[in-house]
C-alpha atoms as a PDB file:
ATOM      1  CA  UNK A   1      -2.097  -7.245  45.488  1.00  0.00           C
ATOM      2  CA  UNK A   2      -4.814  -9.381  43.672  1.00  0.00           C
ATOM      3  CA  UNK A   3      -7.265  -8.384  41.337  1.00  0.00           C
ATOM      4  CA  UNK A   4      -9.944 -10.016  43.940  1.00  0.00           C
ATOM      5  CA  UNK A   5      -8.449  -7.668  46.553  1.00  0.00           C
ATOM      6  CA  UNK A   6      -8.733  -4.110  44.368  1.00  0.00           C
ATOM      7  CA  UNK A   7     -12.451  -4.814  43.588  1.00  0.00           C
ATOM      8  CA  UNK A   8     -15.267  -5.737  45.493  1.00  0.00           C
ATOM      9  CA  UNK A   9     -16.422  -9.414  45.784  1.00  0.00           C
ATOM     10  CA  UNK A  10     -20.141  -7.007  44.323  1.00  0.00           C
ATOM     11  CA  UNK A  11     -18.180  -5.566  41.090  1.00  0.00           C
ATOM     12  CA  UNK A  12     -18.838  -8.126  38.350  1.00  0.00           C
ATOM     13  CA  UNK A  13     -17.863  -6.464  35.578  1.00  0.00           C
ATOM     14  CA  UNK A  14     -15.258  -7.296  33.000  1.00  0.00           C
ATOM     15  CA  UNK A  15     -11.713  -5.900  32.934  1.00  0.00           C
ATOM     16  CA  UNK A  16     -12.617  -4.108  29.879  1.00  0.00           C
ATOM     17  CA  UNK A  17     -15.899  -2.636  31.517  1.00  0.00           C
ATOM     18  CA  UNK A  18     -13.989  -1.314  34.377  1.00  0.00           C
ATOM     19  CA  UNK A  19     -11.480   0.353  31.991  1.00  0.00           C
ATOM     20  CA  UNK A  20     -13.911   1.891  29.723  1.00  0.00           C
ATOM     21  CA  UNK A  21     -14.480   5.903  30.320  1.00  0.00           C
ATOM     22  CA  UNK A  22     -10.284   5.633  31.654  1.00  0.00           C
ATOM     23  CA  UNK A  23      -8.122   7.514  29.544  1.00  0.00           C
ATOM     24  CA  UNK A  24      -8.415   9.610  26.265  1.00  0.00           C
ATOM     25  CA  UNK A  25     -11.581   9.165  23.904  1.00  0.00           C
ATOM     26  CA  UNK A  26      -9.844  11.588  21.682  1.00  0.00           C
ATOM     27  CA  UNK A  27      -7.908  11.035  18.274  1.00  0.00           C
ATOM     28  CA  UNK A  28      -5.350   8.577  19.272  1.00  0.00           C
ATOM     29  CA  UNK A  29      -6.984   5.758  16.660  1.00  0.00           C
ATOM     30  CA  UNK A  30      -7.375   8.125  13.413  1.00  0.00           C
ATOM     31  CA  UNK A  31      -3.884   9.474  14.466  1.00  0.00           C
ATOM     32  CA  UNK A  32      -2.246   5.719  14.655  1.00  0.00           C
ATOM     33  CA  UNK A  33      -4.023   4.966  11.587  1.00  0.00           C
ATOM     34  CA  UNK A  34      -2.528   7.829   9.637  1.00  0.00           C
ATOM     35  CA  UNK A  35       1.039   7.010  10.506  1.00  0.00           C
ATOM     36  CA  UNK A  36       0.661   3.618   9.538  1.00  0.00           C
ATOM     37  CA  UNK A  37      -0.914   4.263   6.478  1.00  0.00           C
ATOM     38  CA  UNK A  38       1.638   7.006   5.910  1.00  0.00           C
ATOM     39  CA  UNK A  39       4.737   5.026   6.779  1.00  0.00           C
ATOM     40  CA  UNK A  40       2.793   2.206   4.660  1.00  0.00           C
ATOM     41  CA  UNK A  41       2.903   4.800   1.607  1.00  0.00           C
ATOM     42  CA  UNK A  42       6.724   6.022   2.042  1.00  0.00           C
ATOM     43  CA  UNK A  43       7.956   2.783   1.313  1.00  0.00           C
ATOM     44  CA  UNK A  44       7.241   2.073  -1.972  1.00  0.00           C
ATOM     45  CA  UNK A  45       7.431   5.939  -2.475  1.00  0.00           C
ATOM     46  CA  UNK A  46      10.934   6.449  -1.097  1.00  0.00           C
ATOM     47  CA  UNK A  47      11.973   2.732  -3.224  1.00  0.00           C
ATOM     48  CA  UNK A  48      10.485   5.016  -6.267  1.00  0.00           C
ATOM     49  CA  UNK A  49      12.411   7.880  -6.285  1.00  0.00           C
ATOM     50  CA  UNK A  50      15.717   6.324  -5.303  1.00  0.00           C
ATOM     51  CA  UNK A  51      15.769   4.385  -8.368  1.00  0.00           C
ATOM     52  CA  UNK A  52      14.976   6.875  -9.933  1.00  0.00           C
ATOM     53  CA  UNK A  53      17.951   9.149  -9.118  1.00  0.00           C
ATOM     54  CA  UNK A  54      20.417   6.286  -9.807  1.00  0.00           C
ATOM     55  CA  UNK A  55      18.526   5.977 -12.897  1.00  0.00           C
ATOM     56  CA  UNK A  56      19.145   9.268 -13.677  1.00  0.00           C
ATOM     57  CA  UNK A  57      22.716   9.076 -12.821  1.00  0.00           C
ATOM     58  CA  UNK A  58      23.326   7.896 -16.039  1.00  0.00           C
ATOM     59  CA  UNK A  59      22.288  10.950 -17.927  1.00  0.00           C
ATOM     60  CA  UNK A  60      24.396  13.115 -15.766  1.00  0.00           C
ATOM     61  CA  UNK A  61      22.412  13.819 -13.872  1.00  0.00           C
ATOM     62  CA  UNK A  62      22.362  17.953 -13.857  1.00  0.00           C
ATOM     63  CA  UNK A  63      19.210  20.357 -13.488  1.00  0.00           C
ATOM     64  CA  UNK A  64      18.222  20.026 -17.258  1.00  0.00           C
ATOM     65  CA  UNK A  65      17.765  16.023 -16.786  1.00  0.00           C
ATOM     66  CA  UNK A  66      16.081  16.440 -13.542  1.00  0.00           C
ATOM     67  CA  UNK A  67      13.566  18.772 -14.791  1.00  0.00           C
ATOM     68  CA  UNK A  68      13.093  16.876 -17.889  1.00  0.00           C
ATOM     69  CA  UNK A  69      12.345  13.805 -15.418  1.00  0.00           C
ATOM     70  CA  UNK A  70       9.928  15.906 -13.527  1.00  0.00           C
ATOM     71  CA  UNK A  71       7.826  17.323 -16.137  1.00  0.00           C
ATOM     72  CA  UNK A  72       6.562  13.503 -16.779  1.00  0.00           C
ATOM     73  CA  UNK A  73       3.074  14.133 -15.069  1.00  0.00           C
ATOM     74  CA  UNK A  74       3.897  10.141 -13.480  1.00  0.00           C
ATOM     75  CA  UNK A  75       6.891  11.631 -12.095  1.00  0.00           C
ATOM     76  CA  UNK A  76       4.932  14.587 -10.503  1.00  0.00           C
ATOM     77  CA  UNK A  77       1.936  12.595  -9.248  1.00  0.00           C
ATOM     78  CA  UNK A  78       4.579   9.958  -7.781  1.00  0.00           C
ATOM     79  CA  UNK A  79       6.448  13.135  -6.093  1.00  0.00           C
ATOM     80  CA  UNK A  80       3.597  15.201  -4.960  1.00  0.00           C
ATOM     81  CA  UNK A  81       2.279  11.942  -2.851  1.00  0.00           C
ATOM     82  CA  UNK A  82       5.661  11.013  -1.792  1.00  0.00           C
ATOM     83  CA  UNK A  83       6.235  15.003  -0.350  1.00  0.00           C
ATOM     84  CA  UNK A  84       2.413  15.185   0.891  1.00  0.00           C
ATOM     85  CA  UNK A  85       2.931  11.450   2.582  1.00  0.00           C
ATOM     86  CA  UNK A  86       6.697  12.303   3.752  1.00  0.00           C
ATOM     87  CA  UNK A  87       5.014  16.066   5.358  1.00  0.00           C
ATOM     88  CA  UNK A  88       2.116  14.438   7.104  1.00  0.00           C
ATOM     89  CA  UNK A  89       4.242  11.298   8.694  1.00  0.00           C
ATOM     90  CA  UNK A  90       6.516  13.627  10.241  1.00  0.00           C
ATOM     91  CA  UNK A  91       3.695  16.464  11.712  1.00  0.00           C
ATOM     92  CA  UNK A  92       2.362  13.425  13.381  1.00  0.00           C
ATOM     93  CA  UNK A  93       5.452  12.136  14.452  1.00  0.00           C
ATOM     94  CA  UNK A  94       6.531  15.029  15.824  1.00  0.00           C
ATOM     95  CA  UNK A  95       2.688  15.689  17.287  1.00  0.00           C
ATOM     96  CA  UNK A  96       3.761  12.226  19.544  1.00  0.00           C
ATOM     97  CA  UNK A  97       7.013  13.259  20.917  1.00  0.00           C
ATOM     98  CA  UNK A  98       5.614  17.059  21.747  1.00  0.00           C
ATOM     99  CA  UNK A  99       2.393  15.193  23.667  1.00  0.00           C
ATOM    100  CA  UNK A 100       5.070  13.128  25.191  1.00  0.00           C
ATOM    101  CA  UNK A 101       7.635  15.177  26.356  1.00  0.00           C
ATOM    102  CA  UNK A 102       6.586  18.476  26.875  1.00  0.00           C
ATOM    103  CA  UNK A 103       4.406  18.683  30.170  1.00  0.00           C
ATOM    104  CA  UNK A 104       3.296  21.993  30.688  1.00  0.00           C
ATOM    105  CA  UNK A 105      -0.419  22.783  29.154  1.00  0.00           C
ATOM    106  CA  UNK A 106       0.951  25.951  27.523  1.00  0.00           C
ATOM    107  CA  UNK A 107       4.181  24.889  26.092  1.00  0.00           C
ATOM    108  CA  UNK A 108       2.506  21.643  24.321  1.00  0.00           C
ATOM    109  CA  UNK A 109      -0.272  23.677  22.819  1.00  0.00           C
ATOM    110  CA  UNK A 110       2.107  26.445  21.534  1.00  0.00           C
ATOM    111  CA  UNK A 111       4.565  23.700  20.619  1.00  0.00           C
ATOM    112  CA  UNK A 112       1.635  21.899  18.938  1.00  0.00           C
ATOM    113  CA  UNK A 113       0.594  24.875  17.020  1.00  0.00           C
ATOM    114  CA  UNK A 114       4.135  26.028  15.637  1.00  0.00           C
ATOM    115  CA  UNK A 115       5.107  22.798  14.540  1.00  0.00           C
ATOM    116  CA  UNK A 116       1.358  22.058  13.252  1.00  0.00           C
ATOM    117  CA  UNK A 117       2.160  25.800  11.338  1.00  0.00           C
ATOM    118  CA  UNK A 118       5.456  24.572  10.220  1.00  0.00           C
ATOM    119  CA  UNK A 119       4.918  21.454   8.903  1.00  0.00           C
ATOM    120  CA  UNK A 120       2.135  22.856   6.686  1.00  0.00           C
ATOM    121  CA  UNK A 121       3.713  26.100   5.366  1.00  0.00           C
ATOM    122  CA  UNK A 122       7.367  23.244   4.928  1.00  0.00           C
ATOM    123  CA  UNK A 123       4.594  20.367   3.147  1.00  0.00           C
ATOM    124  CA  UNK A 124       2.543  23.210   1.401  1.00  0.00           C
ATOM    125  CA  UNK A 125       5.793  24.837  -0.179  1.00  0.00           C
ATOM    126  CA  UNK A 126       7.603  21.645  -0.772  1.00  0.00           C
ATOM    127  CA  UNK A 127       4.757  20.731  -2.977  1.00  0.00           C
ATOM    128  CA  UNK A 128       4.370  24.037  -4.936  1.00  0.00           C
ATOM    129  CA  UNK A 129       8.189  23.428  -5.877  1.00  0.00           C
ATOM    130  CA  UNK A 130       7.091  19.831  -7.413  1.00  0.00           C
ATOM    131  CA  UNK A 131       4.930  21.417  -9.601  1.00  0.00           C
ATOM    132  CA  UNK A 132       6.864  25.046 -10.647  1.00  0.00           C
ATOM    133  CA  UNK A 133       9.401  22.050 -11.312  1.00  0.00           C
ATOM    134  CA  UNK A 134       7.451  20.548 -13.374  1.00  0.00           C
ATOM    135  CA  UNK A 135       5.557  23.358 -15.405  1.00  0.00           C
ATOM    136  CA  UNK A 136       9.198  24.393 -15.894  1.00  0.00           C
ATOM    137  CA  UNK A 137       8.518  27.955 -14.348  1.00  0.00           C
END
């Protein structure tokens, strides 16, 4: 079927005005922003501390050098964004696949909630390690 044959020969408006008010007005820009920002981030992040462990690899590489290397406060800026970036990707990563796959209204927003819960009490702790790490406590 046409596009002449859906719409009346009266209906002049553009594609885009017919589509407008279809669809979620919600978060779905801000959210797609974030991941690529986020993903945009871990890159350079991730290329960071991977050479610095093989750096370190030549010290031996045992807890003593490792907290040594994370008492630098470049070190634990550098790893407190890379843990806050690497948290946030994956909450809305895994925010995507529970909108996508899981279909009943209850389900998503417990599923939402727990993993919401999760990723912030896994993010939140992960970056109170960085800096007991670092302050050597």
């Amino acid at each position: 079927m046409n596009e002449s044959a859906r719409t009346p020969a009266t209906d002049l408006r553009a594609p885009l005005g017919r589509a407008r008010g279809l669809g979620s007005t919600k978060h779905g820009a801000g959210h797609w922003r974030w991941q690529r920002i986020t993903a945009a981030l871990l890159v350079p992040l991730g290329l960071w501390f991977a050479w610095a462990m093989v750096g370190l690899l030549e010290f031996g590489f045992d807890h003593s050098v490792f907290r040594a290397w994370a008492s630098e406060p470049g070190n634990v800026l550098l790893m407190t964004l890379f843990v806050a970036a690497m948290f946030h990707h994956a909450a809305l990563g895994l925010q995507v696949v529970i909108e996508d796959y899981v279909h009943g209204a209850t389900a998503k927003t417990v599923s939402l909630f727990a993993s919401n819960v999760g990723m912030a009490v896994l993010g939140l702790s992960s970056v109170l390690a960085v800096v007991r790490l670092s302050l050597g406590v």
